[in-house]
N, C-alpha and C. Protein backbone atom coordinates (compact mmCIF):
# COMPACT_ATOMS: atom_id res chain seq x y z
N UNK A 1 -12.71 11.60 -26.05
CA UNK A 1 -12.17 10.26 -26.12
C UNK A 1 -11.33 9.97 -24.89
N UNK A 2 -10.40 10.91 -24.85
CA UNK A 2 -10.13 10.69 -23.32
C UNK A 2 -10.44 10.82 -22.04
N UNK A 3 -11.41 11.60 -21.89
CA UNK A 3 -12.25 11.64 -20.62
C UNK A 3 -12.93 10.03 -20.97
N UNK A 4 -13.10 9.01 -21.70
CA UNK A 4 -13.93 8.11 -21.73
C UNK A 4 -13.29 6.90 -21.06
N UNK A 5 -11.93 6.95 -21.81
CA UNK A 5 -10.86 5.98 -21.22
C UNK A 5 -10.54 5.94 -19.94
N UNK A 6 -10.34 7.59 -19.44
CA UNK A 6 -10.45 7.88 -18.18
C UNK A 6 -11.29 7.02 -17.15
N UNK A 7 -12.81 7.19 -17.03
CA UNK A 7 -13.73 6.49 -16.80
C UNK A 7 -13.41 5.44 -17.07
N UNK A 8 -13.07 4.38 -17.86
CA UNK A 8 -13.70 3.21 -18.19
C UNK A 8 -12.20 2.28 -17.49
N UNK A 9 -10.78 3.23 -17.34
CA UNK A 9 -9.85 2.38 -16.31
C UNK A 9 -10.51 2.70 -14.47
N UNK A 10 -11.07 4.09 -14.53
CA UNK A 10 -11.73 4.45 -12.83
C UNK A 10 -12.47 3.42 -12.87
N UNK A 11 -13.38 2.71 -13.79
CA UNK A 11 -14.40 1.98 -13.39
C UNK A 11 -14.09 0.68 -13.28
N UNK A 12 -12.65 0.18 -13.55
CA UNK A 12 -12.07 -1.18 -13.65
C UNK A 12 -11.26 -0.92 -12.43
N UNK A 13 -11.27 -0.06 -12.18
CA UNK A 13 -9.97 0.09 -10.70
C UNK A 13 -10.82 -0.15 -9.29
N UNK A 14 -12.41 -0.12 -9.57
CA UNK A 14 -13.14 0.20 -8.31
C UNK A 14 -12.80 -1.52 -7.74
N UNK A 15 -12.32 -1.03 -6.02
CA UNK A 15 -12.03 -2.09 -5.65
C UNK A 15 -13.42 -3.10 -4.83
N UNK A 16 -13.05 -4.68 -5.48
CA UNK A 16 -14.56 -5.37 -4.30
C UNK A 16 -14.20 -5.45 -3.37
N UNK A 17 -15.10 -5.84 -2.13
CA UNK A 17 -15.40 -5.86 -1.07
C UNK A 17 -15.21 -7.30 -0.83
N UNK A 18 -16.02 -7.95 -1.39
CA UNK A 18 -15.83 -9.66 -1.84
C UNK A 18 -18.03 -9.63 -1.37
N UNK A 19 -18.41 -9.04 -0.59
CA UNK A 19 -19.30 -9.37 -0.07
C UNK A 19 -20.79 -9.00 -0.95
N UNK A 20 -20.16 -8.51 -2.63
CA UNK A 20 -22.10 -8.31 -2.90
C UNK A 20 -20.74 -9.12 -4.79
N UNK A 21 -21.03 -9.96 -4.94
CA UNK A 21 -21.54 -10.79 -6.67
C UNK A 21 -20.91 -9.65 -7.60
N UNK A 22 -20.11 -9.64 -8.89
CA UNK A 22 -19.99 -8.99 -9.22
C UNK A 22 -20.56 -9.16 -10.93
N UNK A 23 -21.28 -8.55 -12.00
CA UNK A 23 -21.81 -8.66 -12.92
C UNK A 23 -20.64 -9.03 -14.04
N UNK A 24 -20.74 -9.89 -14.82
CA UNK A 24 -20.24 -9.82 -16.16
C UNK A 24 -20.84 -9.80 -17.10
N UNK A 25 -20.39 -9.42 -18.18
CA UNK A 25 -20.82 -9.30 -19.80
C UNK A 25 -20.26 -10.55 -20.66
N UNK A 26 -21.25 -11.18 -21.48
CA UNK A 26 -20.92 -12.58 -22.00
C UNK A 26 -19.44 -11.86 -22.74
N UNK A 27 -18.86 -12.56 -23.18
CA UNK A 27 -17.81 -12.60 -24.11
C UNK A 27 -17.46 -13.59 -24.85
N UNK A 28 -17.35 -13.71 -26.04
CA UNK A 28 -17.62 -14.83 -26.61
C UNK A 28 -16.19 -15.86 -26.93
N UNK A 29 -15.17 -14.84 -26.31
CA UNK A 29 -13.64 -15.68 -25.57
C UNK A 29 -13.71 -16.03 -24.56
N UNK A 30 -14.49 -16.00 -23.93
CA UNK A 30 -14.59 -16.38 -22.30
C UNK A 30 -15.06 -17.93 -22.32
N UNK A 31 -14.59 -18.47 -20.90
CA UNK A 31 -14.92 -20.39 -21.12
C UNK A 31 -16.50 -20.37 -20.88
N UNK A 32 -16.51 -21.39 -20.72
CA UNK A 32 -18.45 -21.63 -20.71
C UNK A 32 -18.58 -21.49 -19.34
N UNK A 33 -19.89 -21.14 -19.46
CA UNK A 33 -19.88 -20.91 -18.00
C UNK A 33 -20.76 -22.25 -17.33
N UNK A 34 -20.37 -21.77 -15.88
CA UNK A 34 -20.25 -23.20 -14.64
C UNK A 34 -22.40 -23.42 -14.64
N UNK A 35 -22.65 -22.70 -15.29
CA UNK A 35 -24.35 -23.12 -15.26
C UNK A 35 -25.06 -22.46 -15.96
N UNK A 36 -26.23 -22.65 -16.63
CA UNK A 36 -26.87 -21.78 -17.72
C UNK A 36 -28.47 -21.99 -17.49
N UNK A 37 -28.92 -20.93 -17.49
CA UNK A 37 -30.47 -20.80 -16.98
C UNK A 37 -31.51 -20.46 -18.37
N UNK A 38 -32.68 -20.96 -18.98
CA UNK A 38 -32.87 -20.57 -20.14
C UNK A 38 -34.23 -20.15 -19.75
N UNK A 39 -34.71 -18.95 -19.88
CA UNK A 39 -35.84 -18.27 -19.93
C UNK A 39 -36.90 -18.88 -20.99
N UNK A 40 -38.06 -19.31 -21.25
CA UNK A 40 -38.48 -19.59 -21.87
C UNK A 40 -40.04 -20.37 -21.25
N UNK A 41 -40.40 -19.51 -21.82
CA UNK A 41 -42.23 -20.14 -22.16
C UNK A 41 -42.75 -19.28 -20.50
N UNK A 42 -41.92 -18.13 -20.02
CA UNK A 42 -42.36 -17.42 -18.70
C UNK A 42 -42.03 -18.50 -17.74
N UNK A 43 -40.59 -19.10 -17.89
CA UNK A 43 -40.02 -19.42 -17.17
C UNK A 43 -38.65 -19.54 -16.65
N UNK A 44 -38.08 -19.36 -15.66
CA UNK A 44 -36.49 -20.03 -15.81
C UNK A 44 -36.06 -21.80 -15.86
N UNK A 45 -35.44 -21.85 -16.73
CA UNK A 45 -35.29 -23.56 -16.52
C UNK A 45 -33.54 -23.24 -16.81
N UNK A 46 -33.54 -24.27 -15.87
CA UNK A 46 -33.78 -24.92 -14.57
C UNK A 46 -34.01 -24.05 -13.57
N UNK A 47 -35.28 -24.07 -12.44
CA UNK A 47 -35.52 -23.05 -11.65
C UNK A 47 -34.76 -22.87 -10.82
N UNK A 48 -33.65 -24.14 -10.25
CA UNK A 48 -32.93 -23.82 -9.57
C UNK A 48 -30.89 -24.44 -10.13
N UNK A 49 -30.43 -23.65 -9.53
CA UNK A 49 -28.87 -24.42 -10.22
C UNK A 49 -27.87 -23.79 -8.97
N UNK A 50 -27.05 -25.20 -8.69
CA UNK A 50 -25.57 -24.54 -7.51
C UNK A 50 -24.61 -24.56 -8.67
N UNK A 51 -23.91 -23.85 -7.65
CA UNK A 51 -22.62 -23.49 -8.77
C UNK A 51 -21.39 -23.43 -7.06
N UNK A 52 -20.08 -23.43 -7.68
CA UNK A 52 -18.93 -22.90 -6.65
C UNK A 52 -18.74 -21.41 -6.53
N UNK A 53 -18.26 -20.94 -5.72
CA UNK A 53 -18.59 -19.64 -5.81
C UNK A 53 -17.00 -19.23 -6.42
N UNK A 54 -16.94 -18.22 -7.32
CA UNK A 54 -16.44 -17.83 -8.68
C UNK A 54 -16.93 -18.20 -9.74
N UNK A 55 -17.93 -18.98 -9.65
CA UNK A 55 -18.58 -19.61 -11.00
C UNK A 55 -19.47 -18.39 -11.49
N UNK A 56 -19.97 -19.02 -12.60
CA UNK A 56 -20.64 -18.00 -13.45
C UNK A 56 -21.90 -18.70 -13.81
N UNK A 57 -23.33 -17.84 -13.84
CA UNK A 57 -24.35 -18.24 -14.35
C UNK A 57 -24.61 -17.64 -15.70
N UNK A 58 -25.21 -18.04 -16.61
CA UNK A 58 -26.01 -17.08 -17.94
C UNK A 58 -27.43 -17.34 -17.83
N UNK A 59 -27.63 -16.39 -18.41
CA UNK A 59 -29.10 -16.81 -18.55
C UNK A 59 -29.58 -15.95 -19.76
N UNK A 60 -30.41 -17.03 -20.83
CA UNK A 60 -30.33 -16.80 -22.36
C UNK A 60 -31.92 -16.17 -22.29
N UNK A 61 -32.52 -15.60 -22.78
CA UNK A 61 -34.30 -15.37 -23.19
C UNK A 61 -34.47 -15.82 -24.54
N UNK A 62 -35.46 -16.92 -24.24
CA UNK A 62 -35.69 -17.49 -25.59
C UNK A 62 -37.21 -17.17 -25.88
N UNK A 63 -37.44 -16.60 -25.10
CA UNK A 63 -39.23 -15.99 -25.60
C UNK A 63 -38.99 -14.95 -26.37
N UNK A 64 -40.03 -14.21 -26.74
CA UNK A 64 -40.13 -13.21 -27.82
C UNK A 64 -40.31 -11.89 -26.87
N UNK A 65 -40.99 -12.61 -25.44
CA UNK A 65 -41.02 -11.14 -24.73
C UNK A 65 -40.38 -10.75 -24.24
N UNK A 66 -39.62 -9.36 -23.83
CA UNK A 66 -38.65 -9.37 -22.63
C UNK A 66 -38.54 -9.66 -21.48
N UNK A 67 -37.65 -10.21 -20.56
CA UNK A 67 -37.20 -10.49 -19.37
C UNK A 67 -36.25 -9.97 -18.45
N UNK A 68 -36.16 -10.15 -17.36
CA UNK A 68 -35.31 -9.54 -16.34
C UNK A 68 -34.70 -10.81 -15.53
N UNK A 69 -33.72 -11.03 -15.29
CA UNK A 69 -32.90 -11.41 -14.12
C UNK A 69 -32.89 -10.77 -12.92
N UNK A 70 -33.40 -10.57 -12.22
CA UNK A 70 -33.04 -9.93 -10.94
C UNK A 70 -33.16 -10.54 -9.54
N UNK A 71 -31.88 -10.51 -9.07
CA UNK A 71 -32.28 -10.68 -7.50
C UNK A 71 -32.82 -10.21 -6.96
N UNK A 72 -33.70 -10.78 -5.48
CA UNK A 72 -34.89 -10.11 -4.63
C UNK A 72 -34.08 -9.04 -3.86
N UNK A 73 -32.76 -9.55 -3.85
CA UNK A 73 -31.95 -8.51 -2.62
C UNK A 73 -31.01 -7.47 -3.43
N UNK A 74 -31.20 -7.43 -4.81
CA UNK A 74 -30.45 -6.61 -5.37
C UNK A 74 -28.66 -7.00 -5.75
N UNK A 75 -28.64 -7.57 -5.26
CA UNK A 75 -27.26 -8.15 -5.87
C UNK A 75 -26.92 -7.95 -7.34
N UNK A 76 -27.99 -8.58 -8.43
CA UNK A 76 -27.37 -8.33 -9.72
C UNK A 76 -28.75 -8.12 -10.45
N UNK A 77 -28.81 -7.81 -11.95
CA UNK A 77 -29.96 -7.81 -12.35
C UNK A 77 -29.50 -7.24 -13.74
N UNK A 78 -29.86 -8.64 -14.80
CA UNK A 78 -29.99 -8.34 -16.22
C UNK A 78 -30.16 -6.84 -17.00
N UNK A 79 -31.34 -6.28 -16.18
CA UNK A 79 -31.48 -5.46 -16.92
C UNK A 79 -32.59 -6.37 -18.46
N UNK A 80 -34.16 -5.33 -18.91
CA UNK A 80 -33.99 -6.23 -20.18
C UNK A 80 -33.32 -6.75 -20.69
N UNK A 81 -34.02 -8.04 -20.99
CA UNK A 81 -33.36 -8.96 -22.18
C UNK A 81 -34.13 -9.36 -23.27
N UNK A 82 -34.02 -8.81 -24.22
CA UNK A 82 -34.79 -9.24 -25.82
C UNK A 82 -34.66 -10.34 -26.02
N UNK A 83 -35.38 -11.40 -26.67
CA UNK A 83 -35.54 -12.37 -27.28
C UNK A 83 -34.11 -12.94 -27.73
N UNK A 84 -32.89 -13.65 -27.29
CA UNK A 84 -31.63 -13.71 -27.94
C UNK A 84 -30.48 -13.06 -27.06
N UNK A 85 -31.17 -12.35 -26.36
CA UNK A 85 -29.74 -11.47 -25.10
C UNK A 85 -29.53 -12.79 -24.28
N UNK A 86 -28.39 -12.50 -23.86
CA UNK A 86 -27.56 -13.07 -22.85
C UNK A 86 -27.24 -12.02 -21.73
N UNK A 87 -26.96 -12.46 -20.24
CA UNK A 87 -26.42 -12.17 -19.33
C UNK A 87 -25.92 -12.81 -18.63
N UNK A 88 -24.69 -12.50 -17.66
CA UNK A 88 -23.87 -13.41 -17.35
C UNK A 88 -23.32 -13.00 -16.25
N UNK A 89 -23.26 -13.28 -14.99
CA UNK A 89 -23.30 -13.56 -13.56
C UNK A 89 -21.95 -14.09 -12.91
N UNK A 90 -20.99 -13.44 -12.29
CA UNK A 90 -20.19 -14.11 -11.88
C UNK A 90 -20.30 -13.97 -9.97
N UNK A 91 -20.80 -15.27 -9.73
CA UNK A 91 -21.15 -15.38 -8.11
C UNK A 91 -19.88 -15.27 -6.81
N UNK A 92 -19.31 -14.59 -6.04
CA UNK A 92 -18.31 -14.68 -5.78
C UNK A 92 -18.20 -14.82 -4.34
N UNK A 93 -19.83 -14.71 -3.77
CA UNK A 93 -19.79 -14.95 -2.23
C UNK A 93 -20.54 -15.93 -2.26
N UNK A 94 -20.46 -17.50 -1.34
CA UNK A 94 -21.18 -18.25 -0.97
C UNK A 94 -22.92 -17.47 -0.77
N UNK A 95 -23.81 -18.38 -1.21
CA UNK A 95 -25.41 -18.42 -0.46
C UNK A 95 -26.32 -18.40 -1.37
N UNK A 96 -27.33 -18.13 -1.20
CA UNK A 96 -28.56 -18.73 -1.67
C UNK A 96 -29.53 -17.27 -1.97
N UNK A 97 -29.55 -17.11 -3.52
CA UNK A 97 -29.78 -16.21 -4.46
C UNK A 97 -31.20 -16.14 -5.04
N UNK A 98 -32.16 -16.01 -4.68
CA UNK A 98 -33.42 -15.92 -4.96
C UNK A 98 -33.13 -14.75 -6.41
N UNK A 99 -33.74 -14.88 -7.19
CA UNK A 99 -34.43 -14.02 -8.53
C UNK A 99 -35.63 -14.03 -9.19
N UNK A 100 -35.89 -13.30 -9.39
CA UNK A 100 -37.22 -13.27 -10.21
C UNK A 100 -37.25 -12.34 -11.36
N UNK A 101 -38.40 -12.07 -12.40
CA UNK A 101 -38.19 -11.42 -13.67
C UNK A 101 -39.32 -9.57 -13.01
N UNK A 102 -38.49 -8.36 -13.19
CA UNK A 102 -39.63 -7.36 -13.31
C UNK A 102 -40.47 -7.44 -13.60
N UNK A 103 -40.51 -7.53 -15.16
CA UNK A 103 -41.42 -7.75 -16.06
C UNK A 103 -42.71 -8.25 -16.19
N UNK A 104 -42.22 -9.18 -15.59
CA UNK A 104 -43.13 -10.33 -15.26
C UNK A 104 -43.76 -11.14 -14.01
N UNK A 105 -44.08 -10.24 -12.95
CA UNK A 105 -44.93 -10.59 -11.38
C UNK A 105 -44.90 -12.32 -11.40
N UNK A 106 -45.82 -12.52 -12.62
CA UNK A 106 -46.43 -13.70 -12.55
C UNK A 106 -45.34 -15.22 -12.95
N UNK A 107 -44.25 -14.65 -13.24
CA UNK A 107 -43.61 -16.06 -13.45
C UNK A 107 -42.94 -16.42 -11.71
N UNK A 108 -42.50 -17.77 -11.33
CA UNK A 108 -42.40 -18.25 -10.31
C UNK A 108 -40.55 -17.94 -10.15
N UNK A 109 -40.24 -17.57 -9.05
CA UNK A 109 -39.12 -17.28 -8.30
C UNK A 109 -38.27 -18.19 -8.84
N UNK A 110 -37.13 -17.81 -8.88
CA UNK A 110 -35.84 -19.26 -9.38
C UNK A 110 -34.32 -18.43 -8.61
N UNK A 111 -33.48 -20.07 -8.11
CA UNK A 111 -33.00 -19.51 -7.24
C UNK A 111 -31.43 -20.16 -7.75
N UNK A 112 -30.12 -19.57 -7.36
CA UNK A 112 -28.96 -19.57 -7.69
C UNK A 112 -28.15 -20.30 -5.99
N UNK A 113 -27.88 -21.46 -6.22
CA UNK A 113 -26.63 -21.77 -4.82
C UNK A 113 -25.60 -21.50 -5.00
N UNK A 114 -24.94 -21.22 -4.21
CA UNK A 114 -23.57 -21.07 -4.37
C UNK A 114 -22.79 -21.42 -3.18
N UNK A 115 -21.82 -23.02 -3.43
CA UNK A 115 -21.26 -23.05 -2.44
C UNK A 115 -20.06 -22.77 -2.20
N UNK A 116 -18.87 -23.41 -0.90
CA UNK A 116 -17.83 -22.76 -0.85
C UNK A 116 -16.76 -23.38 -2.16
């Protein structure tokens, strides 16, 4: 138990850089976030969305199959998402965020702005 706590303040202490996006986990105390992307029918809608940079994206899967969030450059990435998952994105450097799904080759690119 305490080696866990250990870890889990080391892993809150790691300091950013400011220069690569940093991931969040929805929380359901947290405010709404600055844009919301909805997976559905092997797509992202809206394919594209700006936001300010500290803003936050989600993005819900409303299909039955799983999906991925991922940037082309690696910045962030869902990780599966089941039918009902949420993930949630907090953008923290200005620019222009291409993503696409693993999973899925065939659905079309969708992209995240972020200005100053």
């Amino acid at each position: 138990m305490i080696a866990v706590v250990v870890v889990a303040i080391a892993a809150c202490s790691k300091s950013d850089s400011g220069s690569t996006p940093t991931p969040t986990k929805p929380d359901p105390s947290a405010p709404a976030p600055d844009a919301t992307v909805n997976i559905s029918n092997f797509a992202f809608v809206p394919a594209t969305v700006t936001i300010k940079a500290g803003g936050t994206v989600q993005w819900t899967n409303s299909d039955s199959a799983p999906h991925t969030a991922t940037d082309l450059n690696n910045a962030f990435t869902s990780g599966n998402l089941a039918q009902g998952d949420k993930f949630s994105f907090k953008f923290t450097t200005p620019g222009t965020y291409s993503y696409h799904c693993l999973v899925h080759s065939m659905m079309a690119t969708a992209t995240v702005v972020v200005t100053q």
